[in-house]
Protein backbone atom coordinates (compact mmCIF):
# COMPACT_ATOMS: atom_id res chain seq x y z
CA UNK A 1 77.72 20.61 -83.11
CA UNK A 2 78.04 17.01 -83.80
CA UNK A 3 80.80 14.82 -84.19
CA UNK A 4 80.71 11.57 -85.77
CA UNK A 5 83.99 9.03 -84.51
CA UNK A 6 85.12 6.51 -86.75
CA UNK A 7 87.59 3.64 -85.88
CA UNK A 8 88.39 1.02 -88.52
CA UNK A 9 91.34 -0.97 -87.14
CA UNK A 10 90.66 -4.12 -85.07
CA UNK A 11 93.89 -4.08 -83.01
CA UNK A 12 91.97 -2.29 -80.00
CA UNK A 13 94.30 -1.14 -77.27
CA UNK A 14 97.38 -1.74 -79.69
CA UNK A 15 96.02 0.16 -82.56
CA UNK A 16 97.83 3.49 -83.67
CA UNK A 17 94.85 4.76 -85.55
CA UNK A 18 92.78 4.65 -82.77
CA UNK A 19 94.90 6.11 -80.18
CA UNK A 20 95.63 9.10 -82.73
CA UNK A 21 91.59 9.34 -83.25
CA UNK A 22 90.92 9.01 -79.49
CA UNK A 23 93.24 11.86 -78.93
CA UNK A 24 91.38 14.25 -81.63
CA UNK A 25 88.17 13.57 -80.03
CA UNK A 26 89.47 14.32 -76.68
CA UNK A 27 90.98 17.63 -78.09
CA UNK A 28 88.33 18.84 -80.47
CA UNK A 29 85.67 18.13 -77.42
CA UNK A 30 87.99 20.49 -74.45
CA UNK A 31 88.26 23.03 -77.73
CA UNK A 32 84.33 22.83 -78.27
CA UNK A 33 82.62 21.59 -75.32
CA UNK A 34 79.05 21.57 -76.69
CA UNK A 35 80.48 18.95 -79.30
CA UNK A 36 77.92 15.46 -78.58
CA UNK A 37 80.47 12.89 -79.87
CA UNK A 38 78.50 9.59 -81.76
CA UNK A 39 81.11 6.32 -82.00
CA UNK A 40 80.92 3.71 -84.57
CA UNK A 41 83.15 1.34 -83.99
CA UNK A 42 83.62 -0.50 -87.50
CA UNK A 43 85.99 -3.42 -86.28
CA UNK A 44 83.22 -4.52 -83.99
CA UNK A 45 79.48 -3.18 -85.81
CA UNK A 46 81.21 -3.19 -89.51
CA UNK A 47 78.15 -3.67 -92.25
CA UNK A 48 78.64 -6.22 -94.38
CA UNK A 49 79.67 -6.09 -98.00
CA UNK A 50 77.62 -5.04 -100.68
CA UNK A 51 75.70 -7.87 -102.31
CA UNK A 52 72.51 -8.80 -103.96
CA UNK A 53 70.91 -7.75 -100.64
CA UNK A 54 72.47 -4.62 -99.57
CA UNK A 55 72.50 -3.42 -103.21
CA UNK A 56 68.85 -1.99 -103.13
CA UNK A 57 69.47 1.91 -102.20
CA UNK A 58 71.81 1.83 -105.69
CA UNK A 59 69.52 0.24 -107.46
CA UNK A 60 66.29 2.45 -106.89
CA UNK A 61 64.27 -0.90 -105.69
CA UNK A 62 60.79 0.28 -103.68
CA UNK A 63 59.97 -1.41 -100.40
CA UNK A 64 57.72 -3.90 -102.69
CA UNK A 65 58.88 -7.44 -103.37
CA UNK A 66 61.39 -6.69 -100.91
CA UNK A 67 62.71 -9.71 -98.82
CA UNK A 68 63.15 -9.49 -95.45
CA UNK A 69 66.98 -9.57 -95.66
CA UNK A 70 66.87 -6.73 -98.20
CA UNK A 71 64.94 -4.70 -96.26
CA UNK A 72 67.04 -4.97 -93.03
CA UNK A 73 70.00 -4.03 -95.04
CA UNK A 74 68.44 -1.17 -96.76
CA UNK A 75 67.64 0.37 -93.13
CA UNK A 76 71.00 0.13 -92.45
CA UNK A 77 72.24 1.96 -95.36
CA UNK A 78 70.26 4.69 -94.47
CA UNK A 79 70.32 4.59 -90.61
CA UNK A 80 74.62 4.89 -91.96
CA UNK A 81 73.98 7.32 -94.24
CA UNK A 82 71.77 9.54 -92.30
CA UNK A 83 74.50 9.33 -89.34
CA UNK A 84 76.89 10.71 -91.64
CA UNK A 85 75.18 13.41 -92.98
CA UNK A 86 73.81 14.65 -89.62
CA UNK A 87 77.91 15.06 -88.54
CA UNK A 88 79.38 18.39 -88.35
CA UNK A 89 82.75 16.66 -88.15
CA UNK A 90 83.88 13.62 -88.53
CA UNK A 91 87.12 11.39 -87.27
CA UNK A 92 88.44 8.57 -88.90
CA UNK A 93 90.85 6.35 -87.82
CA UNK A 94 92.23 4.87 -90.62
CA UNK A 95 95.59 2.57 -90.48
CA UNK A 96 97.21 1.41 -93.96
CA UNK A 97 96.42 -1.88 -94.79
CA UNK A 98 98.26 -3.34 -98.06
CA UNK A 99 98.24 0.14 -99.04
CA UNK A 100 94.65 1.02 -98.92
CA UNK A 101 92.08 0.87 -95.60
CA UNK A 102 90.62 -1.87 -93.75
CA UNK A 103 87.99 -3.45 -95.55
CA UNK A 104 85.87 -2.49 -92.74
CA UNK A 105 86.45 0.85 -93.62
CA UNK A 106 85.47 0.80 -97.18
CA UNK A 107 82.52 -1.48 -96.35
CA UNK A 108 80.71 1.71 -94.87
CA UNK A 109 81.71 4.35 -97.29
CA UNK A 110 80.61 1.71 -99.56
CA UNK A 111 76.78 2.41 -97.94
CA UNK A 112 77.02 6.31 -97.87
CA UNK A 113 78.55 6.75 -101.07
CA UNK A 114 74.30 6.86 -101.73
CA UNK A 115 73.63 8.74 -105.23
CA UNK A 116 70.63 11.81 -104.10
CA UNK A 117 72.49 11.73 -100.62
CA UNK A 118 76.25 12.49 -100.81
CA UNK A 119 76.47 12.82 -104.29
CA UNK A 120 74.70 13.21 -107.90
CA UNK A 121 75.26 13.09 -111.13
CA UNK A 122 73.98 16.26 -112.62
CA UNK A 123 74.94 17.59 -117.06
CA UNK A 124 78.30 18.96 -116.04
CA UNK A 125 79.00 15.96 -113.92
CA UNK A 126 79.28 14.25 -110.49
CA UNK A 127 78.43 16.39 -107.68
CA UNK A 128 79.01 16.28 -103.81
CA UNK A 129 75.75 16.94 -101.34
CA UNK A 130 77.75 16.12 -98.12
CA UNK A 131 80.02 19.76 -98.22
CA UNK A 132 80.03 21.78 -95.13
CA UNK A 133 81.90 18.82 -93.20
CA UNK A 134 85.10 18.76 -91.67
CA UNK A 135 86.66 15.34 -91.82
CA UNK A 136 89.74 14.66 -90.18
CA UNK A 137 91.16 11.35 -90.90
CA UNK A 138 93.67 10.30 -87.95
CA UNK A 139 96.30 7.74 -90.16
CA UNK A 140 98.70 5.10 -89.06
CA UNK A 141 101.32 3.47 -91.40
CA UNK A 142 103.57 1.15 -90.42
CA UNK A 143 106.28 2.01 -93.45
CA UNK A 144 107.22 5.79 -94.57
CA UNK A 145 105.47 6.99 -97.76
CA UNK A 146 104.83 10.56 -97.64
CA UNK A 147 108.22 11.32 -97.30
CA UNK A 148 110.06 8.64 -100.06
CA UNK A 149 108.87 9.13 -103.73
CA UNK A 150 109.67 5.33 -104.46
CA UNK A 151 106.71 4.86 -102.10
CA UNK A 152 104.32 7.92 -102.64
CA UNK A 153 102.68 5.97 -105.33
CA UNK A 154 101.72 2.75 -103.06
CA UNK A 155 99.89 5.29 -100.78
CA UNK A 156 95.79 4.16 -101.99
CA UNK A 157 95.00 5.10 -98.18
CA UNK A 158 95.53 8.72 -97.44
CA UNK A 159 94.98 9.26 -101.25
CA UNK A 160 91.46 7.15 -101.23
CA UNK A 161 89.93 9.31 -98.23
CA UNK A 162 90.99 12.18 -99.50
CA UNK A 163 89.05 11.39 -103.19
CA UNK A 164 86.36 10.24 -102.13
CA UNK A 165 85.20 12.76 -99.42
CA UNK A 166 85.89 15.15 -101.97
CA UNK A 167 83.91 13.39 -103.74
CA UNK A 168 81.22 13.67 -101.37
CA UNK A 169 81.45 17.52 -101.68
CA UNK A 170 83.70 17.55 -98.86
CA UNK A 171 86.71 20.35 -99.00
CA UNK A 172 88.00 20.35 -95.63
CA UNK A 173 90.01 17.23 -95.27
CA UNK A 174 92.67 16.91 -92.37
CA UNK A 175 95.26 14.40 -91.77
CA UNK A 176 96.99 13.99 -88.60
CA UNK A 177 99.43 10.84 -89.42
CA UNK A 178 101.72 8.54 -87.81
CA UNK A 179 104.32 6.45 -90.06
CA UNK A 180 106.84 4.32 -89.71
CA UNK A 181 105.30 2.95 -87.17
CA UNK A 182 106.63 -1.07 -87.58
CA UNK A 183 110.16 0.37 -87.98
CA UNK A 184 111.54 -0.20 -84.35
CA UNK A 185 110.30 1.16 -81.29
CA UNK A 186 112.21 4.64 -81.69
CA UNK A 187 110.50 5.28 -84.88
CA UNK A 188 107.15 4.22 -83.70
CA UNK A 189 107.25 7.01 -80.67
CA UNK A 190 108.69 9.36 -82.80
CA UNK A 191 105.58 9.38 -85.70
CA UNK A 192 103.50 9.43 -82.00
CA UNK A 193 105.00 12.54 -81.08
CA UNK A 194 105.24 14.25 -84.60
CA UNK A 195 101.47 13.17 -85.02
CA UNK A 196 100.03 14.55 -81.89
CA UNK A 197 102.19 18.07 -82.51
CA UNK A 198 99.66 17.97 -85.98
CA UNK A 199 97.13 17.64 -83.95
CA UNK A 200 97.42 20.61 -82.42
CA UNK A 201 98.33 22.26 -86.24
CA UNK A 202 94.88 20.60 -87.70
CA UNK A 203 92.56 21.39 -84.85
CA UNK A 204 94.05 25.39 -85.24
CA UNK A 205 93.12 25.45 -88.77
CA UNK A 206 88.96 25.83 -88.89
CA UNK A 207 88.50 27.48 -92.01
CA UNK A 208 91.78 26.79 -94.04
CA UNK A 209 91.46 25.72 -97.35
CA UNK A 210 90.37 22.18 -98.83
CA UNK A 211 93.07 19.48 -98.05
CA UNK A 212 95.16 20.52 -95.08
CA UNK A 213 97.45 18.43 -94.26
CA UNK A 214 98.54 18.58 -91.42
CA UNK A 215 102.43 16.60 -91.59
């Protein structure tokens, strides 16, 4: 089995998300020992934005009359791509950021969102290739949305991941989160303790149906 570890936030040692992530690894790896874990580190190795370079794998261009920047960017698309789809699981830490991910985050679904690899477009419509996955996307929030309806609708985080794995043909999305994290020190250790208890509840439920959440 392979695992494929995600962090996004660039807060190292202080990040939430990454502590939360660390501590599925660790958990998912003394639950499956066989599991060979793979790290990207997107705050540090984050690809760059799509651009007249990195734009070739979307639109069909051939190794000829590449440039040399365009074809070093194309190899990373699908050295990204083919990392991704290799993964049996995959972790993602994920904090909120202005109410959507880090920009490093979307950066690199931005190169394996790859039409022919994790999706197509087929008569009755799009159509995910990337199914069979378990993603579980360890979140970090420093306000409380899941739990106030004023502020359910900000939520373009937790709500992006979850579209656009599914998306990718992905049904087995998990989310072990942390909120309220920036409201006072009592509130931050009390989302860390109510987020590794889901821990536990997500890495118990295999074969549930698409979406657990695991709050």
């Amino acid at each position: 089995m392979k695992l494929l570890h995600i962090d996004s936030s660039p807060l190292a040692g202080n990040s939430v998300s990454r502590q939360l992530s660390a501590s599925v690894v660790e958990q998912w790896q003394a639950a499956n020992p066989s599991t060979v874990v793979e790290y990207l580190d997107l705050a540090v190795d984050a690809p760059s934005h799509l651009d007249q370079d990195s734009l070739g794998f979307r639109l069909g261009l051939g190794a000829e009359g590449l440039t040399d920047a365009q074809r070093r960017e194309n190899a990373l698309s699908e050295r990204l791509v083919s990392q991704f789809l290799a993964a049996d699981v995959v972790v993602v830490g994920a904090p909120m950021y202005n109410f959507g991910v880090p920009s490093q985050l979307k950066a690199w679904i931005d190169r394996v969102a790859q039409a022919g690899r994790t999706f197509t477009y087929t008569a009755q419509g799009p159509q995910g290739l990337a199914g069979g996955k378990t993603v579980i996307v360890a979140s970090s929030r420093g306000g409380m949305y899941s739990t106030n309806p004023a502020l359910a609708a900000l939520d373009h985080q937790e709500s992006y991941l979850k579209a656009v794995f599914g998306f990718f043909g992905i049904t087995d999305v998990r989310i072990v989160r942390a909120e309220g994290v920036a409201m006072g020190e009592a509130a931050k250790q009390q989302a860390l303790d109510a987020a590794q208890a889901q821990i536990e509840v997500a890495l118990d439920t295999a074969q549930e149906p698409q979406y657990v959440d695991a709050a």
